[in-house]
Protein backbone atom coordinates (compact mmCIF):
# COMPACT_ATOMS: atom_id res chain seq x y z
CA UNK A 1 -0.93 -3.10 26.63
CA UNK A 2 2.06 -3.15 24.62
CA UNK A 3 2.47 0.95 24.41
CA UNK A 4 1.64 0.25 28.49
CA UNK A 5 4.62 -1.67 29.05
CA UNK A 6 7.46 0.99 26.64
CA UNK A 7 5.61 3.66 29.31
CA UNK A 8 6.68 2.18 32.28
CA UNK A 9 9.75 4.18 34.13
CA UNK A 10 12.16 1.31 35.90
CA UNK A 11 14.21 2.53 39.36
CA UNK A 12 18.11 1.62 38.29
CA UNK A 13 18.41 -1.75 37.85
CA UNK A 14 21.73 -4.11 36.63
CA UNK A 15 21.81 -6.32 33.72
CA UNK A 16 24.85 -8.05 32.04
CA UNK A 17 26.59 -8.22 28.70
CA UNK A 18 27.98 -11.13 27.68
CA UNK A 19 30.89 -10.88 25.38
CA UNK A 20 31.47 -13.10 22.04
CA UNK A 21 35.06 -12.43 23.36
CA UNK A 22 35.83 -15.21 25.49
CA UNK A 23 38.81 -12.93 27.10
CA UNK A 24 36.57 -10.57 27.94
CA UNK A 25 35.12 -10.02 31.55
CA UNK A 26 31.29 -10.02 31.96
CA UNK A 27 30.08 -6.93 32.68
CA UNK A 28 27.71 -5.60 35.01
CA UNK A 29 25.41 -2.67 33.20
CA UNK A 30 22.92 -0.34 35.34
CA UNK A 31 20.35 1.79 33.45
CA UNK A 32 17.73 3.90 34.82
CA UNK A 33 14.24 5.61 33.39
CA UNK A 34 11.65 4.43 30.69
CA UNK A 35 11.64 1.02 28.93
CA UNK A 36 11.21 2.37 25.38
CA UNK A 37 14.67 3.84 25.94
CA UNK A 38 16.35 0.71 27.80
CA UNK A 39 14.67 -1.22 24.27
CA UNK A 40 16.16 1.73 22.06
CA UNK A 41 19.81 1.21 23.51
CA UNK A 42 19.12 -2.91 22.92
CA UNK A 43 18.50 -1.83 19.59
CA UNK A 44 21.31 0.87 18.96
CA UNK A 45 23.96 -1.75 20.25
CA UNK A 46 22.60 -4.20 17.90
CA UNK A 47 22.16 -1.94 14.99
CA UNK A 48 25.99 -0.87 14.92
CA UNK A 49 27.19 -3.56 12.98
CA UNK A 50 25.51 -4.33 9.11
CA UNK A 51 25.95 -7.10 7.29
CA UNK A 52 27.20 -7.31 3.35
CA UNK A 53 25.60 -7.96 0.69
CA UNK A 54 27.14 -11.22 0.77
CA UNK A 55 25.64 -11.71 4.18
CA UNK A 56 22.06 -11.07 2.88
CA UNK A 57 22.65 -13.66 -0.19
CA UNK A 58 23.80 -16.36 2.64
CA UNK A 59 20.53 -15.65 4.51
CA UNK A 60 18.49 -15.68 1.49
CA UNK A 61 19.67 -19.44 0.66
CA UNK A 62 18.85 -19.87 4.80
CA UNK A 63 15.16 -19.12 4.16
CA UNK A 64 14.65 -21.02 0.50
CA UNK A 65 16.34 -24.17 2.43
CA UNK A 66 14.17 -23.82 5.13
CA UNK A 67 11.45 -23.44 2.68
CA UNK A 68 12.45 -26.46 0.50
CA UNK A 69 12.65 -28.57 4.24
CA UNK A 70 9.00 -27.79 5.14
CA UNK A 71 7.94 -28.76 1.60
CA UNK A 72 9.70 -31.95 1.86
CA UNK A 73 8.67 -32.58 5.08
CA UNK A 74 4.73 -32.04 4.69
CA UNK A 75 3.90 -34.02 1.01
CA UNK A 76 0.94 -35.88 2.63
CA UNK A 77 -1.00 -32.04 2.98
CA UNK A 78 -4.08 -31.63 0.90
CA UNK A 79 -3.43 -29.80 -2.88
CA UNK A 80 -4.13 -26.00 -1.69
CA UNK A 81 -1.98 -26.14 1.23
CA UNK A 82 0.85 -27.59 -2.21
CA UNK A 83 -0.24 -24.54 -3.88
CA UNK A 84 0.64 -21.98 -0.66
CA UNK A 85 3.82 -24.33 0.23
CA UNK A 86 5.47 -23.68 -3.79
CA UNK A 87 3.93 -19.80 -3.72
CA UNK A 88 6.44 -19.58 -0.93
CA UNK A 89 9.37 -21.16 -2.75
CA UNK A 90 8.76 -18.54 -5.55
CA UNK A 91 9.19 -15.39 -3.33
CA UNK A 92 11.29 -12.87 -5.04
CA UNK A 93 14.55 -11.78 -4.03
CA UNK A 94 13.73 -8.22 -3.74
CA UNK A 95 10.52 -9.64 -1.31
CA UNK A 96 13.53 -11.52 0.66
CA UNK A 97 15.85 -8.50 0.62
CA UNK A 98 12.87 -6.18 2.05
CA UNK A 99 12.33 -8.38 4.88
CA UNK A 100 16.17 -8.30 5.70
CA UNK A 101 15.77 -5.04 6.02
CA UNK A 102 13.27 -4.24 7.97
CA UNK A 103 13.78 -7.16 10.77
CA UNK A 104 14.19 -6.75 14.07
CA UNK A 105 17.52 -5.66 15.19
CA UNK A 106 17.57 -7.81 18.86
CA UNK A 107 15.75 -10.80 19.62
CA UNK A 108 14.57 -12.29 22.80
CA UNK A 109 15.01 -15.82 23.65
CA UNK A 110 13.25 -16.10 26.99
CA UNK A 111 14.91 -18.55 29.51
CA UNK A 112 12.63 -18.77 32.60
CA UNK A 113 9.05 -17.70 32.15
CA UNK A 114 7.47 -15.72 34.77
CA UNK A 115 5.39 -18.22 37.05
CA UNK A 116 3.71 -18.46 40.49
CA UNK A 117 6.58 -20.91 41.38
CA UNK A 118 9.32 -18.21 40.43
CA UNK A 119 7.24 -15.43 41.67
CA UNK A 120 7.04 -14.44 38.30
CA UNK A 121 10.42 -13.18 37.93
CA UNK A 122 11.36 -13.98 33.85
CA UNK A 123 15.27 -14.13 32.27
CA UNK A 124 15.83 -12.70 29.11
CA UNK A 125 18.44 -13.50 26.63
CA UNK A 126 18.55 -10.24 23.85
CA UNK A 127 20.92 -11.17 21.14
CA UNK A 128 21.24 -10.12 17.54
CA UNK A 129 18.78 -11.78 15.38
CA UNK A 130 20.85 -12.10 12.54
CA UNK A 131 24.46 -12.06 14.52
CA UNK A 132 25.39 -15.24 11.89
CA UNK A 133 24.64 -13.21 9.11
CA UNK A 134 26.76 -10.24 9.75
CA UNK A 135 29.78 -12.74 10.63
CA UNK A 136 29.98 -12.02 14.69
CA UNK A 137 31.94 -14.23 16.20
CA UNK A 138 30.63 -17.52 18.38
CA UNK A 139 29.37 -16.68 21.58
CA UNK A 140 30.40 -19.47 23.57
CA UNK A 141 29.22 -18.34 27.33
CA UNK A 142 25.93 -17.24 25.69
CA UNK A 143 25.58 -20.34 23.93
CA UNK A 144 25.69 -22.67 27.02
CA UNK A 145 23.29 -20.53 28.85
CA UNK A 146 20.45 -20.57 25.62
CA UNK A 147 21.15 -23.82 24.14
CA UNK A 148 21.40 -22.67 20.69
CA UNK A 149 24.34 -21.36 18.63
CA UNK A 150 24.64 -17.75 19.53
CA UNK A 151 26.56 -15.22 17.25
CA UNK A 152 27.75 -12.02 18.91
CA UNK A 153 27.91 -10.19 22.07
CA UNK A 154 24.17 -10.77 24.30
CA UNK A 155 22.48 -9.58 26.96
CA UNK A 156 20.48 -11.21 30.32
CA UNK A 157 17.88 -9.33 32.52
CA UNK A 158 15.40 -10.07 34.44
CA UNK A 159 11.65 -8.58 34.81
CA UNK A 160 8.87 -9.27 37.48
CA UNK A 161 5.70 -10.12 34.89
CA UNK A 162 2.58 -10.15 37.11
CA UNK A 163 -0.15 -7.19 36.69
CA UNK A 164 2.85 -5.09 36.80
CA UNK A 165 5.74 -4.94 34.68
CA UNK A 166 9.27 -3.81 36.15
CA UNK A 167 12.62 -4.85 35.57
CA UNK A 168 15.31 -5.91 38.45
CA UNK A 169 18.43 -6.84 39.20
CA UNK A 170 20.53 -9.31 37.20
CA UNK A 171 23.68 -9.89 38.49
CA UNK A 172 27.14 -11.34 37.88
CA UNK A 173 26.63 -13.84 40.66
CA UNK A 174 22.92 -15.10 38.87
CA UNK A 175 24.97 -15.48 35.81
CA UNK A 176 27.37 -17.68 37.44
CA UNK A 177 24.78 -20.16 38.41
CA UNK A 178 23.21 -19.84 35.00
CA UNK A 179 26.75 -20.48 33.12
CA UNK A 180 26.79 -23.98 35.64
CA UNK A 181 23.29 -24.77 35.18
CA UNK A 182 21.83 -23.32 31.85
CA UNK A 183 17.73 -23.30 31.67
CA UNK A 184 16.27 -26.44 29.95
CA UNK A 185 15.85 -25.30 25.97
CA UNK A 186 12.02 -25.32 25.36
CA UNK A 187 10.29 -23.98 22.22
CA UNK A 188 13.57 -21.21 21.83
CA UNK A 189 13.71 -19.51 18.82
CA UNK A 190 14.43 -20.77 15.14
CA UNK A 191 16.43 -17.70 13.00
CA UNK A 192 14.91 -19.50 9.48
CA UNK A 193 11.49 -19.94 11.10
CA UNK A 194 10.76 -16.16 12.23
CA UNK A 195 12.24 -14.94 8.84
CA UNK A 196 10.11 -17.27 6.92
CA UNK A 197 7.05 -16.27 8.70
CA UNK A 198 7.79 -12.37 8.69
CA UNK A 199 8.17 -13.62 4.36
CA UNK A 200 4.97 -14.59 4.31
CA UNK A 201 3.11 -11.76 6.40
CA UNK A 202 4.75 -9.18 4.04
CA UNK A 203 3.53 -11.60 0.77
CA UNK A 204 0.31 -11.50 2.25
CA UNK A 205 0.14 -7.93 2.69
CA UNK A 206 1.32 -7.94 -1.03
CA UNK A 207 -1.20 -9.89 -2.54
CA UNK A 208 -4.03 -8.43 -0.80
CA UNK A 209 -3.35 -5.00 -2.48
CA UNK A 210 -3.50 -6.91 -5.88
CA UNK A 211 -6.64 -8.56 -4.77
CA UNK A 212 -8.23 -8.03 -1.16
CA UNK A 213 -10.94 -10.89 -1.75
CA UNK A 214 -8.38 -13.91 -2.18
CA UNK A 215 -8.13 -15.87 0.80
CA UNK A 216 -4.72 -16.70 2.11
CA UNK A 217 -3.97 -20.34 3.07
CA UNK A 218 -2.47 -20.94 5.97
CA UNK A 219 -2.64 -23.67 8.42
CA UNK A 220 -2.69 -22.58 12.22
CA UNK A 221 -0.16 -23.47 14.18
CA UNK A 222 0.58 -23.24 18.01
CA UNK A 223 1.30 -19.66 19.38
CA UNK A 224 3.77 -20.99 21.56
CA UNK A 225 5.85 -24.29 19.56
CA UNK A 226 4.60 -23.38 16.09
CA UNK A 227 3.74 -26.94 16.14
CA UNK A 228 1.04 -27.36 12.97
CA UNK A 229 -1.71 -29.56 13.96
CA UNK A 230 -5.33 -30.02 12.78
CA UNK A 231 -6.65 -30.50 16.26
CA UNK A 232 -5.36 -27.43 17.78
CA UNK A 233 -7.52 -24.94 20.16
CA UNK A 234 -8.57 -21.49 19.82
CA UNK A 235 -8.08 -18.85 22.09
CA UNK A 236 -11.64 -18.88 23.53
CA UNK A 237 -11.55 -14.77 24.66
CA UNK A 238 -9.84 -13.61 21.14
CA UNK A 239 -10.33 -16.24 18.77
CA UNK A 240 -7.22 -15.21 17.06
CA UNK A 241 -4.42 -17.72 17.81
CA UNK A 242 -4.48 -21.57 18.63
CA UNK A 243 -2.75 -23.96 21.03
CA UNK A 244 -1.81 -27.35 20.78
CA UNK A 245 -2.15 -28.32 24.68
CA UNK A 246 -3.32 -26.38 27.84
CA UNK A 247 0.78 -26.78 29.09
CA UNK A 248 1.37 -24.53 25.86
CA UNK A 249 -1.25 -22.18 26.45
CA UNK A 250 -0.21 -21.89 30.05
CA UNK A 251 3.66 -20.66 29.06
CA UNK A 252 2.32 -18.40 26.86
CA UNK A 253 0.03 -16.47 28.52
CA UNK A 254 2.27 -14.34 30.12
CA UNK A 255 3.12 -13.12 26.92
CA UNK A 256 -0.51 -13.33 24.92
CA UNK A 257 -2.45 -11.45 28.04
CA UNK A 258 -1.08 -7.95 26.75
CA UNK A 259 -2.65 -8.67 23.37
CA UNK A 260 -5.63 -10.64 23.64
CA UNK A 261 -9.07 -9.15 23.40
């Protein structure tokens, strides 16, 4: 469904660019034809500026404190969930420095979600994932809008998310409203959380060359609010992710529909 959606050829449509430049005007962007290229110029924006070394050591202490906090957090677990918590502390720096590298280069903080309400008509947010890391300056105006401390310049469009996928017009105007009345901030992203889980897919992955019978412990958590619970529900059609309420399986269908089978 995924390779579906990069297919899909979009009429010209406008989306804007917010700048971490508080002088600077937003702008109003048009861009016409397939959206694996509209993604690819996301992700050539994004990619233009790289971060130091010294950048990479500041998010490597990011992920070991975030580490340390869940340990800290979670000392009533049973001993083998101990075992997977302090196998995570000991990741190796070259482990952490080959997950800097090969992270995403945008990421998408969704501000609406598309519903029968909205006529499912979604906002995006696309900012750089690691825009702290590489020392871009605050983003004020974006920060409002998402609720979170933005780094660097971002971008807002719009889709309709039904059975088909097509993106529309985003305006100056529907920022205007959105820089007065910014989305409520629900579930949005956490920089230390994705990098800690794309740290432990790619130790995973590691450890099951060395040995592809040892089980991996892991405690579910919820697909949508990462919330870790020990009551949480299975997808019934997949089986492969869990919930922890029908309101969080609801938001994230829109998004889980293209995957599950």
């Amino acid at each position: 469904m995924a390779d579906d959606i990069l297919k899909c050829v979009h009429s010209e449509f406008k989306y804007v660019l917010i700048s971490s430049d508080i002088n600077d005007e937003i702008k109003e962007l048009k861009f016409k034809g397939a959206e694996e290229k509209f993604q690819s110029t996301l992700s050539s924006y994004f990619r233009r500026i790289i971060f130091d070394e010294k950048g990479k050591d500041e998010l490597k202490e990011t992920i070991q404190e975030k580490l340390k906090e869940n340990t800290n957090n979670k000392k009533d677990e049973n001993e083998e969930n101990d075992e997977s918590k302090n196998s995570l502390n000991a990741i190796s720096p070259d482990l952490i420095n080959t997950a800097i590298e090969s992270s995403q280069t945008y990421q998408i903080i969704p501000l609406t979600v598309p519903t029968e309400q909205n006529n499912y008509y979604a906002i995006n947010c696309y900012i750089d994932d690691i825009g702290r890391i590489k020392k871009l300056p605050y983003n004020s105006r974006a920060s409002r809008i998402c609720s979170t401390d933005i780094y660097g310049d971002a971008f807002l469009s719009k889709t309709y998310d039904n059975e088909d996928f097509k993106r529309c017009d985003f305006t100056i105007q529907e920022y205007d409203e959105f820089l007065k009345n910014p989305p409520k901030a629900e579930n949005r992203w956490n920089q230390a959380q994705a990098m800690q889980d794309l740290l432990r897919q790619m130790k995973d992955q590691k450890e099951g060359v060395a040995n592809t019978n040892a089980p991996v412990a892991k405690p579910p958590t919820c697909e949508h609010c990462y919330k870790e619970e020990k009551s949480l529900k299975r997808c019934g059609k997949c089986r492969k992710v869990y919930y922890c309420s029908v309101d969080c399986q609801r938001k994230d269908y829109v998004f889980h529909k293209r995957i599950c089978s």
